[in-house]
Protein backbone atom coordinates (compact mmCIF):
# COMPACT_ATOMS: atom_id res chain seq x y z
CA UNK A 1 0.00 0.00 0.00
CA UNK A 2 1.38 3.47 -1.21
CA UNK A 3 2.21 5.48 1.72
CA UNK A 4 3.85 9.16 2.44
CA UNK A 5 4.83 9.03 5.59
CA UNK A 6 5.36 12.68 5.47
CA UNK A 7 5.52 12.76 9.66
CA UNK A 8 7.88 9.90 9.71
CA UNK A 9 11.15 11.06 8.50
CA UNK A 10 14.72 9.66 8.54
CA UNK A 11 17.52 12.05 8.48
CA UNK A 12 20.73 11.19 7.43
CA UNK A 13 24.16 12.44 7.62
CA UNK A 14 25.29 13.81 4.11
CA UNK A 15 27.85 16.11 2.48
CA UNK A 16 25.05 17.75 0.80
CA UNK A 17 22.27 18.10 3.01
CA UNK A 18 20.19 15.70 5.15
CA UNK A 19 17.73 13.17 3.49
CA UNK A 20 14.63 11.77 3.88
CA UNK A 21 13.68 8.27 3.21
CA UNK A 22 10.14 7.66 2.76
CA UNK A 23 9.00 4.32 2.69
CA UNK A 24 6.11 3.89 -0.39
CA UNK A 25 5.47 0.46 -0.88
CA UNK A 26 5.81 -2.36 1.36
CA UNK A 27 5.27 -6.85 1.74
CA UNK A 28 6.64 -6.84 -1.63
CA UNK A 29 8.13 -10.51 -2.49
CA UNK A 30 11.77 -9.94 -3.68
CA UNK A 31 11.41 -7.07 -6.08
CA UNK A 32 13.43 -6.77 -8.88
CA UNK A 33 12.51 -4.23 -11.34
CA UNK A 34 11.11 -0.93 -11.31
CA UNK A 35 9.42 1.20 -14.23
CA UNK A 36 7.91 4.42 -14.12
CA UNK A 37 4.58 4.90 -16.07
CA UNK A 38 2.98 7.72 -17.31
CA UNK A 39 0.55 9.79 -14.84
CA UNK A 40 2.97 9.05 -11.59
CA UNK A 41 2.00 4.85 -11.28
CA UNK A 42 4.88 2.28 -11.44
CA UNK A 43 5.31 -1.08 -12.74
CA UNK A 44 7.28 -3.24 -10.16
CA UNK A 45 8.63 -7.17 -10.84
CA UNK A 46 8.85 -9.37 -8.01
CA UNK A 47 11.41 -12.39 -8.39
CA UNK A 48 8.94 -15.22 -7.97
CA UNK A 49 6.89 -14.25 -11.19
CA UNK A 50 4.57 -11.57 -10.44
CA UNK A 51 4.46 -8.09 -11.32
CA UNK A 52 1.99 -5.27 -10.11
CA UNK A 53 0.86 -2.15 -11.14
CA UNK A 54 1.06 0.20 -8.36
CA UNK A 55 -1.50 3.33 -8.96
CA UNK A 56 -1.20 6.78 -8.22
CA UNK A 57 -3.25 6.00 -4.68
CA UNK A 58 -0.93 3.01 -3.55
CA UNK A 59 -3.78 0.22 -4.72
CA UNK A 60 -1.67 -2.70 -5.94
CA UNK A 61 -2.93 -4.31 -9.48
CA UNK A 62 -1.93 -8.08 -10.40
CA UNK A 63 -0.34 -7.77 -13.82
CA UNK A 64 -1.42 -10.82 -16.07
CA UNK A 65 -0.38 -12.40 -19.17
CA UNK A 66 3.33 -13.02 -18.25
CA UNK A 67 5.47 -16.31 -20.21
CA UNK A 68 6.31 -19.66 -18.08
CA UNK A 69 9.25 -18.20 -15.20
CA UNK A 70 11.65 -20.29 -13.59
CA UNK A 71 11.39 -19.48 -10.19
CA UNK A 72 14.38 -20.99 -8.46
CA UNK A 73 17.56 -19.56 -6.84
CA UNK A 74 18.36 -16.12 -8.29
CA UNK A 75 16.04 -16.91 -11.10
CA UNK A 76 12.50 -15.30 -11.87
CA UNK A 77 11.07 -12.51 -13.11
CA UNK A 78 14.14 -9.49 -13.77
CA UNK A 79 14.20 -6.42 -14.69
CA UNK A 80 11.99 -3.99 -16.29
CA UNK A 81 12.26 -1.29 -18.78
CA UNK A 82 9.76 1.52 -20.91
CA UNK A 83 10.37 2.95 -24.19
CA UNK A 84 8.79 6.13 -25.33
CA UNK A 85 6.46 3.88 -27.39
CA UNK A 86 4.92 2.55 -24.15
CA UNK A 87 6.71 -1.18 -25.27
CA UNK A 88 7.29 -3.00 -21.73
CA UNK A 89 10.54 -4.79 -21.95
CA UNK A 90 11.06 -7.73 -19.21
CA UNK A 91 13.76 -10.05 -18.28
CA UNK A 92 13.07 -13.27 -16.91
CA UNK A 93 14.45 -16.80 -16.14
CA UNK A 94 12.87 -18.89 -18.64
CA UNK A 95 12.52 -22.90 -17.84
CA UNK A 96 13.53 -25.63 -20.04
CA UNK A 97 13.65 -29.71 -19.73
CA UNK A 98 15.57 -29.46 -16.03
CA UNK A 99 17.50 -25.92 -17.55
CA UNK A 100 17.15 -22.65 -17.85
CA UNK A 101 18.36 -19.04 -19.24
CA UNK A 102 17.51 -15.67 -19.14
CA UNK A 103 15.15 -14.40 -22.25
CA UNK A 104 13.92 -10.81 -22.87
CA UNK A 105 10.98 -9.86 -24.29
CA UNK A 106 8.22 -6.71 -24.56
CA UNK A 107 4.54 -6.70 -24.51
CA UNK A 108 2.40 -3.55 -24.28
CA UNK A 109 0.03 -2.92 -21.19
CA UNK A 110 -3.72 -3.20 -21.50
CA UNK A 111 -6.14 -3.12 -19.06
CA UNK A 112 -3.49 -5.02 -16.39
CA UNK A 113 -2.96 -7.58 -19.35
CA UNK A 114 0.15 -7.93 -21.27
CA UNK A 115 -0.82 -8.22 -24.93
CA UNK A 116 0.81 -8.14 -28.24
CA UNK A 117 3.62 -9.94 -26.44
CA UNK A 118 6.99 -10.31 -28.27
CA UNK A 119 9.82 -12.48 -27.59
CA UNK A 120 13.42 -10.89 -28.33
CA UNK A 121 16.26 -13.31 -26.98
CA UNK A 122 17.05 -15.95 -25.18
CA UNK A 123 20.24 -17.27 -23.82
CA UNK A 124 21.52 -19.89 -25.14
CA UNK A 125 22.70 -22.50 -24.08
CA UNK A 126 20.09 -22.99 -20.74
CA UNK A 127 22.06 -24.69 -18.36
CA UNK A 128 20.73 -26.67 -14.83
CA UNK A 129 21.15 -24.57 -11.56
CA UNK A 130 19.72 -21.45 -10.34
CA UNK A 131 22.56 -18.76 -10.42
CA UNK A 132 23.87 -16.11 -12.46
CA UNK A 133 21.18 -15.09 -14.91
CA UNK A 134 21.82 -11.44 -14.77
CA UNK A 135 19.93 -9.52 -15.73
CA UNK A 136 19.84 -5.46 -16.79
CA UNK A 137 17.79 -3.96 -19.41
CA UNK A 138 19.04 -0.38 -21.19
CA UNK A 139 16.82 1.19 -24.05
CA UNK A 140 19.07 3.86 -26.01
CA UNK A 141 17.50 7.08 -27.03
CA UNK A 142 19.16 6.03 -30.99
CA UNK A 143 16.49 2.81 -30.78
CA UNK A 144 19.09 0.15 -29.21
CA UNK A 145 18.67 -2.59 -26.60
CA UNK A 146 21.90 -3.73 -24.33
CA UNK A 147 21.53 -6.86 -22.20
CA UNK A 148 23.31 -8.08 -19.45
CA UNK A 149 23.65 -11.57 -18.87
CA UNK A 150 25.49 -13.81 -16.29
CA UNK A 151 27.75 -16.83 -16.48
CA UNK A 152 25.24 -19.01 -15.12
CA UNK A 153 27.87 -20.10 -12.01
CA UNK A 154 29.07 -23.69 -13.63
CA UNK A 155 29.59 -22.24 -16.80
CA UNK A 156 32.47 -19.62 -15.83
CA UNK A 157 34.49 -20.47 -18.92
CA UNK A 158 32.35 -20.24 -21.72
CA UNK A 159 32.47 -16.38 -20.60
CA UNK A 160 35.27 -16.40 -22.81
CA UNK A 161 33.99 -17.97 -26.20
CA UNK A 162 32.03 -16.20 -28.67
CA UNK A 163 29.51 -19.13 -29.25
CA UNK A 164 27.26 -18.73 -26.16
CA UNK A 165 25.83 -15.91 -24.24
CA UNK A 166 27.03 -16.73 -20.84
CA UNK A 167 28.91 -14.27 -19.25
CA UNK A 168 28.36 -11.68 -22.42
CA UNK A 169 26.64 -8.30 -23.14
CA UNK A 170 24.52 -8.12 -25.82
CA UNK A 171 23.21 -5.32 -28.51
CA UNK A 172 20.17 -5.22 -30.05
CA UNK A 173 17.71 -3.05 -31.73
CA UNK A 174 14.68 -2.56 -29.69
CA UNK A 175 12.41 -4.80 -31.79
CA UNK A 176 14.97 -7.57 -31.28
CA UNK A 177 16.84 -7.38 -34.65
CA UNK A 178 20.43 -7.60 -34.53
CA UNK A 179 22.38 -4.54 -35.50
CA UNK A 180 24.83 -5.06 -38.58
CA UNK A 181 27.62 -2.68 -36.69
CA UNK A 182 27.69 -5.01 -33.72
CA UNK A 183 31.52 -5.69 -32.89
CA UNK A 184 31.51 -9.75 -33.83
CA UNK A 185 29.27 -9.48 -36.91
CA UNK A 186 30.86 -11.85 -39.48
CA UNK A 187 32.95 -13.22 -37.06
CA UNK A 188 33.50 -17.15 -37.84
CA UNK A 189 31.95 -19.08 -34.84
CA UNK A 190 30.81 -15.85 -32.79
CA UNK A 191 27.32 -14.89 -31.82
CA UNK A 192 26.24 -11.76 -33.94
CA UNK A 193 24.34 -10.08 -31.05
CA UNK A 194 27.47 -10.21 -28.37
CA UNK A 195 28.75 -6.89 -27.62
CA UNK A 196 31.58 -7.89 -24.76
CA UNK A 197 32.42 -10.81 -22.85
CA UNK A 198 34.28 -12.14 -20.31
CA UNK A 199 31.59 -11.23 -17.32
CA UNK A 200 30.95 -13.03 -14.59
CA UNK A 201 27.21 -12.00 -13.03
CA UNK A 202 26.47 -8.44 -14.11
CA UNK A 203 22.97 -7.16 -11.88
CA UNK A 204 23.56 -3.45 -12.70
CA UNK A 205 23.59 -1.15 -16.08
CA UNK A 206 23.23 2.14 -16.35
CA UNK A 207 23.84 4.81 -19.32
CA UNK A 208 25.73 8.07 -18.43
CA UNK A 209 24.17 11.32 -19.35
CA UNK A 210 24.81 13.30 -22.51
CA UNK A 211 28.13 10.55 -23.17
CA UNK A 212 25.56 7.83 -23.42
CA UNK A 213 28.19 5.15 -22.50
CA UNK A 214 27.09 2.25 -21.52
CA UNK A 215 28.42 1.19 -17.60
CA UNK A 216 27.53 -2.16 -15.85
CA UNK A 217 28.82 -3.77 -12.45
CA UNK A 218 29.33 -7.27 -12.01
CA UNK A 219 29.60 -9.51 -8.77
CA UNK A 220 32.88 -10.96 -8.52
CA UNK A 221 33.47 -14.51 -6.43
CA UNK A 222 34.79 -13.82 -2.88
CA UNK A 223 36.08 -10.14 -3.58
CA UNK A 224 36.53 -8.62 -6.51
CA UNK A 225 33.14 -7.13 -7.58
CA UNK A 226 34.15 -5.04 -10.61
CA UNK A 227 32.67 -1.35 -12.22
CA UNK A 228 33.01 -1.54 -16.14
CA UNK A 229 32.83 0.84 -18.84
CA UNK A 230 31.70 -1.72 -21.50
CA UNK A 231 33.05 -1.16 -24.91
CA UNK A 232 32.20 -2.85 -28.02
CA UNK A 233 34.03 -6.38 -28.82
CA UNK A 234 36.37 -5.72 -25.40
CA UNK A 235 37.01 -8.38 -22.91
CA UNK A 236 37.18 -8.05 -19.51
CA UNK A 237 38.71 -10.87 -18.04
CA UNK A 238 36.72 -13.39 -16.45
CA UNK A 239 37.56 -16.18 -15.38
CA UNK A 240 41.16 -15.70 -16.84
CA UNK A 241 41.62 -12.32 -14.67
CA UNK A 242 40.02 -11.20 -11.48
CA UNK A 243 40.27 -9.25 -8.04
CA UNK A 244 38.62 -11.97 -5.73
CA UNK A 245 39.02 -15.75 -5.26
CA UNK A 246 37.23 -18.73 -5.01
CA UNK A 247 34.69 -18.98 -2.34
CA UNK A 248 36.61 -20.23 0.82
CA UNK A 249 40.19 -19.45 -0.76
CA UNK A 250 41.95 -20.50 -3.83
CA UNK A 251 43.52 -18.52 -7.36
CA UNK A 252 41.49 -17.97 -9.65
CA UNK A 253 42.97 -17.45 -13.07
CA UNK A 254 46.45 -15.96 -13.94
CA UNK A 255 45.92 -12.42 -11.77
CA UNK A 256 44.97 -9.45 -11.84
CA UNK A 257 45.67 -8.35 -15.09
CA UNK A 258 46.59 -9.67 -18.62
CA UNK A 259 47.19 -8.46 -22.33
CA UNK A 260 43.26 -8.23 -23.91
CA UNK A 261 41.50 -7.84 -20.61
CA UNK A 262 39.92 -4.66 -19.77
CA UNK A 263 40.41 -3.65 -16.43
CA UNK A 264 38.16 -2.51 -13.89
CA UNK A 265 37.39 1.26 -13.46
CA UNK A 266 36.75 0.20 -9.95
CA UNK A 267 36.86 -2.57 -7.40
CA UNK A 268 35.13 -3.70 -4.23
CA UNK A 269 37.63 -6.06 -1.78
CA UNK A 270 35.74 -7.51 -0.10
CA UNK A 271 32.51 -7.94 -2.15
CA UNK A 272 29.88 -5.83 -1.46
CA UNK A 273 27.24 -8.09 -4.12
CA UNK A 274 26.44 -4.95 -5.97
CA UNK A 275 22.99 -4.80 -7.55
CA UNK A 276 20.92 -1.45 -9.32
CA UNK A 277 22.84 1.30 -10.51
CA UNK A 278 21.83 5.04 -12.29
CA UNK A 279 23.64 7.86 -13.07
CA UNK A 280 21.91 11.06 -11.20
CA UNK A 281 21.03 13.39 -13.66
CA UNK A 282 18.03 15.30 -11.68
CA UNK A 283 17.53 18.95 -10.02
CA UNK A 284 16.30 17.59 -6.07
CA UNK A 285 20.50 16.70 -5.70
CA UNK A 286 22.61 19.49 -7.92
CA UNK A 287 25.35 18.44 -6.04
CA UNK A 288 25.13 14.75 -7.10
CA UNK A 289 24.67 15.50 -10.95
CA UNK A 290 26.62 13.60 -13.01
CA UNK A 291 27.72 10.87 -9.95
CA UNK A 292 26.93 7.41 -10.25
CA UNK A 293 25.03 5.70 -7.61
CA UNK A 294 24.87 1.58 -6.75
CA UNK A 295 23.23 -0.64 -4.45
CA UNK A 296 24.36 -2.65 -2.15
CA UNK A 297 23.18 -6.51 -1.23
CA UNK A 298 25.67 -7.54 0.90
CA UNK A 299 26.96 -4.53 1.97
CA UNK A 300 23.40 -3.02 2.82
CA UNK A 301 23.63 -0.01 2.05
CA UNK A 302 23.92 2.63 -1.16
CA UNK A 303 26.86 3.69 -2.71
CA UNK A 304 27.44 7.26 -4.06
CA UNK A 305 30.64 7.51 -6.21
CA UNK A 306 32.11 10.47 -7.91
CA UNK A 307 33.77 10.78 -11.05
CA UNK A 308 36.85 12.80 -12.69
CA UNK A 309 36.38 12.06 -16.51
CA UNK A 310 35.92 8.16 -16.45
CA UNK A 311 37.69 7.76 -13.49
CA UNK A 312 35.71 6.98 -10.27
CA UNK A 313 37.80 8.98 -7.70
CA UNK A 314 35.65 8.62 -4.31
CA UNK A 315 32.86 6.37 -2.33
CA UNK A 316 30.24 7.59 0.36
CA UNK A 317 27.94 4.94 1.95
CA UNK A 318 24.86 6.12 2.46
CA UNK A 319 22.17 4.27 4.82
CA UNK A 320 23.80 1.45 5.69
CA UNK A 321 22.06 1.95 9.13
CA UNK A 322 18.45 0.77 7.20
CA UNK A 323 20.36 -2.78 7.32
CA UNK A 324 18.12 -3.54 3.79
CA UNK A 325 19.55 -5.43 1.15
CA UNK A 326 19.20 -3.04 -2.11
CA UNK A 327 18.25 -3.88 -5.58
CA UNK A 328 17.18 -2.06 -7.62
CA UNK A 329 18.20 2.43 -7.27
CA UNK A 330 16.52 4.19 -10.09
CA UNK A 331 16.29 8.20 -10.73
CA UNK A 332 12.37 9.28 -10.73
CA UNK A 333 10.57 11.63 -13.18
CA UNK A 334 10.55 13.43 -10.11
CA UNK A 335 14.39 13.30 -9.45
CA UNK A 336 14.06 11.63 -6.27
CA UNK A 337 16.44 8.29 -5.93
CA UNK A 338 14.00 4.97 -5.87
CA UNK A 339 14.94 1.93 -4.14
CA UNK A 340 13.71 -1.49 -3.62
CA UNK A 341 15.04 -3.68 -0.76
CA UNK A 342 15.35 -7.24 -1.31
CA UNK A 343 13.64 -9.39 1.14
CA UNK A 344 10.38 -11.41 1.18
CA UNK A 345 8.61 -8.38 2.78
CA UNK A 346 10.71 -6.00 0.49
CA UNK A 347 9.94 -2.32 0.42
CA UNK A 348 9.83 0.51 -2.31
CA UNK A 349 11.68 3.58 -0.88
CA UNK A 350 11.67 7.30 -1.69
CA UNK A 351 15.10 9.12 -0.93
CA UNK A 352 14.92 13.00 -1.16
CA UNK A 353 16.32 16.21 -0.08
């Protein structure tokens, strides 16, 4: 139930001012994604398949008409994205014989049905197990779609061949075509639609204002959780190079660094399990124009960093007294910073001057 708790205010200590976190929604199952629809309602995915339709007056609305989800580990229903053409785009864990991988695909809203639905990828190969799907969703204002897709945890090597999607980006146009200047295009053996590779779990995208470059996070294993300004055709390293090790101690890969790997713009040691991310491009927070923001699972908190160029230079943690585990931060038509807290009674919050 939509709630401003106007009376009910949390201040917190900031370099620019103190803030107030309003919780909005609440006994939300795991959200995931978060879209902003016209007239001030929202579209929110929760991870065990269901999305809702929140209204302007905090009534909930059961979304219908979504695909067949696997609903198991870090698998269900993803992320969400709009286009100006009022297309929903969705990512989702979609089941196979005992597999699974993460599609995409866009329907249009109608009447809390999603009609005219349209499927636009799917990862292939599916693999068994319930980790690593991903997933991010970024529409371009020039008509492109970028995906982010994960390694799917058993499958850490094929993040280095161009015949799979594990552990890749990919680059479509938004009706699913593939483009022709895509970096592996006529490459023997590679997938057409692969823009990078060498990922590992990447649960964070965002596009920097006026630049648009594309940026993405990815978890790393035990340390080593990585910020990435993804390039077309680059590699950046995984499982060959990496910043953390394998869970409980062990090398992974030949260091750090090697010839063809991209490396990191910046690092987390030990892992925070990064997840959301949006550059802040609003008027509520002049002073955080430009900066790049990222949420926190393990860590519990959100992360403000500033840039120099494309160099991150600092990091402020901001309410890691809430204790919450956070998704999903997204900038508001409003310009206030959305967040949604993972849990199984997982909360939408409003974070403002």
């Amino acid at each position: 139930m939509l709630r401003l708790l106007a009376l009910l205010l949390i201040f917190l200590v900031s370099p620019v001012r103190a803030l107030t976190l309003v919780p909005l929604v609440d006994g939300l199952a795991h959200p995931w994604g978060l879209a902003f629809l016209p007239g001030g309602e929202l579209l929110i995915s929760e991870r065990p398949g269901r999305l809702l339709r929140i209204d302007a007056k905090g009534q909930r609305h059961p979304v219908s008409g979504l695909p067949p989800i696997a609903n198991a580990g870090q698998g269900g229903l993803l992320d969400l994205a709009l286009d100006k053409e009022g297309w929903i785009y969705l990512s989702y864990s979609e089941p196979g014989d005992g597999v699974a991988g993460t599609a995409v695909a866009r329907a249009r809203l109608q009447k809390d049905s999603l009609v005219d639905w349209q499927l636009l990828f799917r990862q292939q190969p599916k693999v068994a197990g319930g980790a690593h799907f991903g997933s991010r969703l970024l529409l371009t204002d020039d008509g492109y779609l970028y995906i982010t897709l994960g390694d799917r945890f058993t499958e850490r090597e094929r993040a280095q061949t161009l015949d799979n999607h594990l552990g890749k980006t990919v680059r479509l146009h938004k009706d699913g075509r593939i483009p022709t200047d895509n970096p592996f295009v006529g490459t023997a053996g590679a997938l057409p639609e692969i823009w990078s590779l060498g990922h590992r779990n990447m649960q964070g995208a965002a596009l920097r204002p006026v630049s648009q470059q594309f940026w993405a996070h990815e978890h790393g294993p035990q340390g080593g959780d990585e910020v990435n300004l993804i390039l077309p055709g680059h590699n950046y390293g995984w499982p060959r190079v990496t910043f953390g090790e394998e869970y409980g101690g062990g090398k992974i890969g030949s260091g750090t660094a090697a010839p063809g790997m991209t490396p990191p713009l910046w690092i987390w040691v030990p892992s925070i399990a990064p997840s959301g991310m949006t550059f802040y491009r609003g008027q509520l927070f002049k002073a955080w124009r430009g900066d790049l923001f990222v949420g926190a699972l393990r860590g519990q908190a959100l992360l403000h960093l500033r840039l120099a160029g494309d160099k991150i230079v600092s990091e402020e943690r901001l309410l890691t007294e809430q204790g919450e585990r956070i998704r999903t931060v997204k900038e508001g038509p409003d310009g206030a910073l959305y967040l949604l807290t993972d849990a199984g009674n997982g909360r939408l919050l409003k974070l403002t001057p």
